[in-house]
N, C-alpha and C. Protein backbone atom coordinates (compact mmCIF):
# COMPACT_ATOMS: atom_id res chain seq x y z
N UNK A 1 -21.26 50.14 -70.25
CA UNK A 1 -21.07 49.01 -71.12
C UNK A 1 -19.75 49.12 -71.89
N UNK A 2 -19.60 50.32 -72.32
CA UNK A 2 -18.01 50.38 -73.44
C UNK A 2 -16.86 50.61 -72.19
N UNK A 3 -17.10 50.60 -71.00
CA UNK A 3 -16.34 50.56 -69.96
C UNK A 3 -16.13 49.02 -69.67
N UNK A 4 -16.97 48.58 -69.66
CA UNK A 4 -16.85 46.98 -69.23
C UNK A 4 -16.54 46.29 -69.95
N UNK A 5 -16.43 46.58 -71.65
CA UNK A 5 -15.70 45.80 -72.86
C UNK A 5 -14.20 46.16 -72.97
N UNK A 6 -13.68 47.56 -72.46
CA UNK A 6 -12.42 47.50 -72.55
C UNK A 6 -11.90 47.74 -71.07
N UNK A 7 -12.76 47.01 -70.02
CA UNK A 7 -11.96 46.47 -69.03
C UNK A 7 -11.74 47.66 -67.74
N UNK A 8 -12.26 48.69 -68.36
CA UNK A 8 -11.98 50.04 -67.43
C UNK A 8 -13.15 50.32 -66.24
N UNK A 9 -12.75 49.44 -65.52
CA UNK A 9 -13.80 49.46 -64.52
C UNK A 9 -13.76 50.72 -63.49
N UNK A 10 -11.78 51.18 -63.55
CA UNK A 10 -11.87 52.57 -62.36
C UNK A 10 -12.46 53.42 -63.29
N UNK A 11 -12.98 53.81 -65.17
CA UNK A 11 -13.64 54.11 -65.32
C UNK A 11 -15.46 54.90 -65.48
N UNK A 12 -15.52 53.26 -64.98
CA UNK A 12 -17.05 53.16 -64.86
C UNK A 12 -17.15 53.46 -63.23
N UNK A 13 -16.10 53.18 -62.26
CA UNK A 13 -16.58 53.82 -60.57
C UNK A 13 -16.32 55.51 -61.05
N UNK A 14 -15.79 55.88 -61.70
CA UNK A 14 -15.67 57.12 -62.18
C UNK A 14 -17.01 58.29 -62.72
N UNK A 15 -17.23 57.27 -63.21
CA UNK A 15 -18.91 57.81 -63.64
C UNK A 15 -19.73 57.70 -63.03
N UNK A 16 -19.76 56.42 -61.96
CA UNK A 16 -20.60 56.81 -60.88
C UNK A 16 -20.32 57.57 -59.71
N UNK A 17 -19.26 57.95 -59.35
CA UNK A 17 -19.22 59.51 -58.60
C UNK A 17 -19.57 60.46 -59.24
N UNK A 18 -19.17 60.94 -60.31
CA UNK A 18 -19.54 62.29 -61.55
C UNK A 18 -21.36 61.99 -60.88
N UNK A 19 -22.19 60.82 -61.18
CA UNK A 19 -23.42 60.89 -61.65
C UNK A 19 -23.58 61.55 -60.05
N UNK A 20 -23.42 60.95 -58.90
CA UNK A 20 -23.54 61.59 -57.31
C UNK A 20 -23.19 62.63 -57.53
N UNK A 21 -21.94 63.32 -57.68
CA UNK A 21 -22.14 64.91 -57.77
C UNK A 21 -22.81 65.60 -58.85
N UNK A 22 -23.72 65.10 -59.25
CA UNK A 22 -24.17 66.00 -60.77
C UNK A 22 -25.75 65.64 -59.94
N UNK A 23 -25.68 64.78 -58.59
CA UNK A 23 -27.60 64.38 -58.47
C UNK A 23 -27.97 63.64 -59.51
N UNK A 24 -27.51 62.95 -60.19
CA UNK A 24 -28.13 62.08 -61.63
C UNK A 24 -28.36 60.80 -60.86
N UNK A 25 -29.80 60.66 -60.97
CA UNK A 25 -30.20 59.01 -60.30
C UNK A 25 -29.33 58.01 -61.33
N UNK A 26 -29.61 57.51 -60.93
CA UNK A 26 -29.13 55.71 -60.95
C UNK A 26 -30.33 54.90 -61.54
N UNK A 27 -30.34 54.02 -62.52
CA UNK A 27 -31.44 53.20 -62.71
C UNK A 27 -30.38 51.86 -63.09
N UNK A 28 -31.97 50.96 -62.85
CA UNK A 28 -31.47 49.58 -62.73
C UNK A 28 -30.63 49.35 -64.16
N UNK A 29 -30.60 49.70 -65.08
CA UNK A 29 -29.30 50.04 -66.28
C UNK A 29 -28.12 50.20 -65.56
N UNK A 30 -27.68 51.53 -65.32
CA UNK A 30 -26.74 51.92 -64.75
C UNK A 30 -25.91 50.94 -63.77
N UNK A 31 -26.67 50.50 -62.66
CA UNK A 31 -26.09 49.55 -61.40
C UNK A 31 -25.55 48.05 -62.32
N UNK A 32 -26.56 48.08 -63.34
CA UNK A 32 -26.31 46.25 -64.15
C UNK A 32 -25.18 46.81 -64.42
N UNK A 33 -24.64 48.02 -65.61
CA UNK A 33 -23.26 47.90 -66.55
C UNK A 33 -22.64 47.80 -65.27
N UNK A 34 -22.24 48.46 -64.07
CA UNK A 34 -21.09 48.93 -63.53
C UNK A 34 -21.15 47.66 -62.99
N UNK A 35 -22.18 46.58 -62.31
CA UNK A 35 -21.81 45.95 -61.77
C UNK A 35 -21.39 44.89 -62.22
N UNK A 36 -21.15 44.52 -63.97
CA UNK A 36 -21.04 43.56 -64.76
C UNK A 36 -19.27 44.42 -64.95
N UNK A 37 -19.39 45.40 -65.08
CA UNK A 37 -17.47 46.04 -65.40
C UNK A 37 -16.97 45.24 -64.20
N UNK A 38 -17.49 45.63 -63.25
CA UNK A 38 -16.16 44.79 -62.04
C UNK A 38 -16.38 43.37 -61.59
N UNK A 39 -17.44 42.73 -61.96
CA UNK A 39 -17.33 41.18 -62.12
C UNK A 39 -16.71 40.55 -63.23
N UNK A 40 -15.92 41.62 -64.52
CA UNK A 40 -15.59 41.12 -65.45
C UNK A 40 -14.07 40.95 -65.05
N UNK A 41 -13.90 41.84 -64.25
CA UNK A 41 -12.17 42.03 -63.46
C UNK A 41 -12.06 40.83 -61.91
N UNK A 42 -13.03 40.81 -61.76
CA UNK A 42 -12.89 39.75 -60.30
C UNK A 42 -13.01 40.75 -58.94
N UNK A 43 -13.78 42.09 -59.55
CA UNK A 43 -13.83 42.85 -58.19
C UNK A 43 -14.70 42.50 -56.97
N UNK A 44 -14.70 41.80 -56.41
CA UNK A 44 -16.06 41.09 -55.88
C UNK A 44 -16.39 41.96 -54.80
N UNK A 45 -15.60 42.67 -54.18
CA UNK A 45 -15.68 43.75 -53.52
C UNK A 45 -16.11 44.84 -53.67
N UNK A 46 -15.94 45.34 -54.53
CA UNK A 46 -16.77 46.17 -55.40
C UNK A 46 -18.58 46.06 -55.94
N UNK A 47 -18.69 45.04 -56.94
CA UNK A 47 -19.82 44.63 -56.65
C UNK A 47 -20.22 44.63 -55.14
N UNK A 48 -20.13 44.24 -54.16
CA UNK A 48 -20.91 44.19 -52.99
C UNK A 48 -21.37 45.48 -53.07
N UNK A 49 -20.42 46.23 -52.68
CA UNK A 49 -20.90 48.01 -52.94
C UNK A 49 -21.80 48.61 -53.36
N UNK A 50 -21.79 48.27 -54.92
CA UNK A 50 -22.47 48.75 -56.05
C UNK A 50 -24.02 48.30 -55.58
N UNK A 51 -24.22 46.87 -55.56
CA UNK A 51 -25.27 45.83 -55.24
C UNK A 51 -25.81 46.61 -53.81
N UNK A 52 -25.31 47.11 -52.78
CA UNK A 52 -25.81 47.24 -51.64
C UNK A 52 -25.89 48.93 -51.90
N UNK A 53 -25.71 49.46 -52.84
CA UNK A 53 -25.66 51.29 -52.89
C UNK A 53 -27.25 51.12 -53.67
N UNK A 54 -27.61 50.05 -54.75
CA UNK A 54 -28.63 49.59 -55.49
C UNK A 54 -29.55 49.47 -54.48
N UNK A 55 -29.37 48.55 -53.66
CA UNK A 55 -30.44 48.66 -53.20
C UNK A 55 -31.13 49.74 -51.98
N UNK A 56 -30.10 50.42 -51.83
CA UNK A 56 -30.29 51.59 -50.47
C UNK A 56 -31.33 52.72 -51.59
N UNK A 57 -30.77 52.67 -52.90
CA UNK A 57 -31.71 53.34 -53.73
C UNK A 57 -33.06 52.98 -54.00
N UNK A 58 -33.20 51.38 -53.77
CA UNK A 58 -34.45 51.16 -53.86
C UNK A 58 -34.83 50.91 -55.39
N UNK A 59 -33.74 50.26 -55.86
CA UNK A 59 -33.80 49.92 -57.26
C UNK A 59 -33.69 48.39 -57.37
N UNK A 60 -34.55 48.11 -58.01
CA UNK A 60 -35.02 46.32 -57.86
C UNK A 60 -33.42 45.47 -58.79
N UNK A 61 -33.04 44.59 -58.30
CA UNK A 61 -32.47 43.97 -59.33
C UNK A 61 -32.75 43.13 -60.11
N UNK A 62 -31.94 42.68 -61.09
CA UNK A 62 -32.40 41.89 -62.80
C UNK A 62 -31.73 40.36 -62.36
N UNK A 63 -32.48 39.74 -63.15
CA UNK A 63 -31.73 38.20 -63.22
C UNK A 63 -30.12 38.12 -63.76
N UNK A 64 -29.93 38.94 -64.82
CA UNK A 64 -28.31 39.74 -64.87
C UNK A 64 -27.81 40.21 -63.95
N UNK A 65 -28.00 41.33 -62.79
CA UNK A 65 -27.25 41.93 -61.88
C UNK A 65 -27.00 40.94 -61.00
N UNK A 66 -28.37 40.03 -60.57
CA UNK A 66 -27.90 38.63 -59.95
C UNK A 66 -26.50 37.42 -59.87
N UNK A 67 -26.77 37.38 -61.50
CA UNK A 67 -25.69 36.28 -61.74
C UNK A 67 -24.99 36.98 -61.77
N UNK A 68 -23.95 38.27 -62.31
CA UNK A 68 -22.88 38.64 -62.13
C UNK A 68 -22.27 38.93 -61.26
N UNK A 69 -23.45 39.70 -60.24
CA UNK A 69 -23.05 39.39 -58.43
C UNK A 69 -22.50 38.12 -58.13
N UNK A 70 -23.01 36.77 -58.45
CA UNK A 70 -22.74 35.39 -58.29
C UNK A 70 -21.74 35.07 -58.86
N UNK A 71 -21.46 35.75 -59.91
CA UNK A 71 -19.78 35.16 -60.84
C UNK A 71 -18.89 35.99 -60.26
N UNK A 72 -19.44 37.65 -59.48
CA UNK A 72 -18.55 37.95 -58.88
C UNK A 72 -17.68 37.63 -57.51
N UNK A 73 -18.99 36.72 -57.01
CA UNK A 73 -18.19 35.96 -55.54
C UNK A 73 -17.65 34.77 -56.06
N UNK A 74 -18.26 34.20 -57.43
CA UNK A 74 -17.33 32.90 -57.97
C UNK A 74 -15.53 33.05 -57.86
N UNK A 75 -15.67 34.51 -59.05
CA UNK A 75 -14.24 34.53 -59.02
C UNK A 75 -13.39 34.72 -57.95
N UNK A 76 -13.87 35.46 -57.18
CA UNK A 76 -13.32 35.91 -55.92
C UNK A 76 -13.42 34.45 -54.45
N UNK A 77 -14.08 33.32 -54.84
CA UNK A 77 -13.80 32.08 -53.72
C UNK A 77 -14.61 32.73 -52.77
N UNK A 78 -15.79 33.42 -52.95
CA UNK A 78 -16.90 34.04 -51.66
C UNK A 78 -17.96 32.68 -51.36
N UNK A 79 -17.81 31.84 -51.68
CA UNK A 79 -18.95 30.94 -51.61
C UNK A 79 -19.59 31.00 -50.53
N UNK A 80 -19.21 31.73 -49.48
CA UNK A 80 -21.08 32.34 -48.29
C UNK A 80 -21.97 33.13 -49.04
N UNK A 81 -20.52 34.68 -49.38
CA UNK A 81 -21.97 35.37 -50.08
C UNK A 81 -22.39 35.40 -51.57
N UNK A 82 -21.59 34.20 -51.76
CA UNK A 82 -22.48 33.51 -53.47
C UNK A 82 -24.35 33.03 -52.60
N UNK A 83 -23.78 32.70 -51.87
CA UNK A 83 -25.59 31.82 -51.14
C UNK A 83 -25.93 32.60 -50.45
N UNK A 84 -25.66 33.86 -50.04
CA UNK A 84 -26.73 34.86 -49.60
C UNK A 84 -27.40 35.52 -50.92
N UNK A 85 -26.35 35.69 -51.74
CA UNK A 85 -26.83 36.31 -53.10
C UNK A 85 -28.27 35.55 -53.12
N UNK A 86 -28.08 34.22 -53.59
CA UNK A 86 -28.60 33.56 -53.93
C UNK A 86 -29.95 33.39 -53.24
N UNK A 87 -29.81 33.22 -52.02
CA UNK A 87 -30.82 33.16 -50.89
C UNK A 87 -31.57 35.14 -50.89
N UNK A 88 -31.24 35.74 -51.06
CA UNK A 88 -32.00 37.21 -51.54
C UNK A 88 -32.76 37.21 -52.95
N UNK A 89 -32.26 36.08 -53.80
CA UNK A 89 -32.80 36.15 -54.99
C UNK A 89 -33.78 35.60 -55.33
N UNK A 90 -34.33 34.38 -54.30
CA UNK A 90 -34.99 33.86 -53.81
C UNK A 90 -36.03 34.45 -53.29
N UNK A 91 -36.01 35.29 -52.73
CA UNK A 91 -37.32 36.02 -51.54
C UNK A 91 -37.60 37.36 -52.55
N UNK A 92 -36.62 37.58 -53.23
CA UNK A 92 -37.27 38.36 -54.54
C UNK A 92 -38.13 38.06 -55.13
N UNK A 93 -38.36 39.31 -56.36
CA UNK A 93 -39.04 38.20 -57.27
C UNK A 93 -38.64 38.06 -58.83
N UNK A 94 -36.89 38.05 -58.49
CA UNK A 94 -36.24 37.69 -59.68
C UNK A 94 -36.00 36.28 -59.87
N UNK A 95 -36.10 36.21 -61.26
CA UNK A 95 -36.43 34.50 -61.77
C UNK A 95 -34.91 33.95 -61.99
N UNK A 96 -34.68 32.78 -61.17
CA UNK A 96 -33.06 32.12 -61.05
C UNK A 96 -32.84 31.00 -62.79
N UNK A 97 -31.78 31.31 -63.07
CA UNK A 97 -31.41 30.67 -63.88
C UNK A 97 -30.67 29.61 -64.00
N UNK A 98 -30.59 28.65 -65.25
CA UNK A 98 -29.38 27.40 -64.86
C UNK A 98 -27.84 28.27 -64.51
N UNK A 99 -27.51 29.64 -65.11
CA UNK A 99 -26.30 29.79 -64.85
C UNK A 99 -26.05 30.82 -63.26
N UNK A 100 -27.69 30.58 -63.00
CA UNK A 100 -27.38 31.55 -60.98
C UNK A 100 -26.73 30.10 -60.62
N UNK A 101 -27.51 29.04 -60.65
CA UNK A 101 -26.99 27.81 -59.82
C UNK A 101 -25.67 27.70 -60.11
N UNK A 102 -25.08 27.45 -61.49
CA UNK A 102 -23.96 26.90 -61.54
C UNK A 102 -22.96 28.25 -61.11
N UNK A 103 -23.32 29.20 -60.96
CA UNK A 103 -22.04 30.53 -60.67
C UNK A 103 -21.99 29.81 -59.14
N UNK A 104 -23.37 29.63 -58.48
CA UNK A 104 -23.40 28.95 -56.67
C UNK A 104 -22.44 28.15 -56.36
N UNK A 105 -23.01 26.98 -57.68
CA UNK A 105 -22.07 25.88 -56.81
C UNK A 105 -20.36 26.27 -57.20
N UNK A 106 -20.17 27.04 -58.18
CA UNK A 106 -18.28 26.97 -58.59
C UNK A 106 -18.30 28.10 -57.48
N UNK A 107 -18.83 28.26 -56.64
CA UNK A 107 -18.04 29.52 -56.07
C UNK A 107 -18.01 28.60 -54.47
């Protein structure tokens, strides 16, 4: 989180290697900040990562990790995988918000 307010997102990928070599799980906390640091930069690439390392862990995602995934293909002009996002969030059983739709349609 104090990574993602002052913008230091190679930061926060920083801490999540340290946490892999130290064996320190990951919880659905952890995956939200990092994946909200690089949707705050336009990493949309990144997020994918993060989002697809989340779930290889088997860690459920939040209606937050959602939309910022979604603002992260906004910024980045992904509008396919804004609607796969979207379409996974769906068959979940995370609850969509007015701002999942509108990250959908601007992207």
């Amino acid at each position: 989180s104090a990574c993602e307010k002052a913008g230091q997102w190679q930061q926060a990928l920083g801490i999540f290697d340290m946490m892999d070599k130290r064996q320190v799980d990951k919880t659905v906390v952890t995956f939200g900040a990092g994946i909200s640091a690089l949707e705050k930069v336009g990493r949309w690439q990144r997020v994918l990562h993060l989002f697809d390392a989340m779930c290889r862990k088997s860690v459920e995602g939040t209606t937050i990790i959602y939309n910022a995934s979604l603002s992260a293909c906004e910024k980045g002009e992904q509008w396919q995988l804004a609607l796969a996002f979207l379409a996974r969030m769906k068959r979940s059983s995370v609850q969509e918000q007015l701002i999942t739709y509108n990250a959908a349609i601007s992207a």
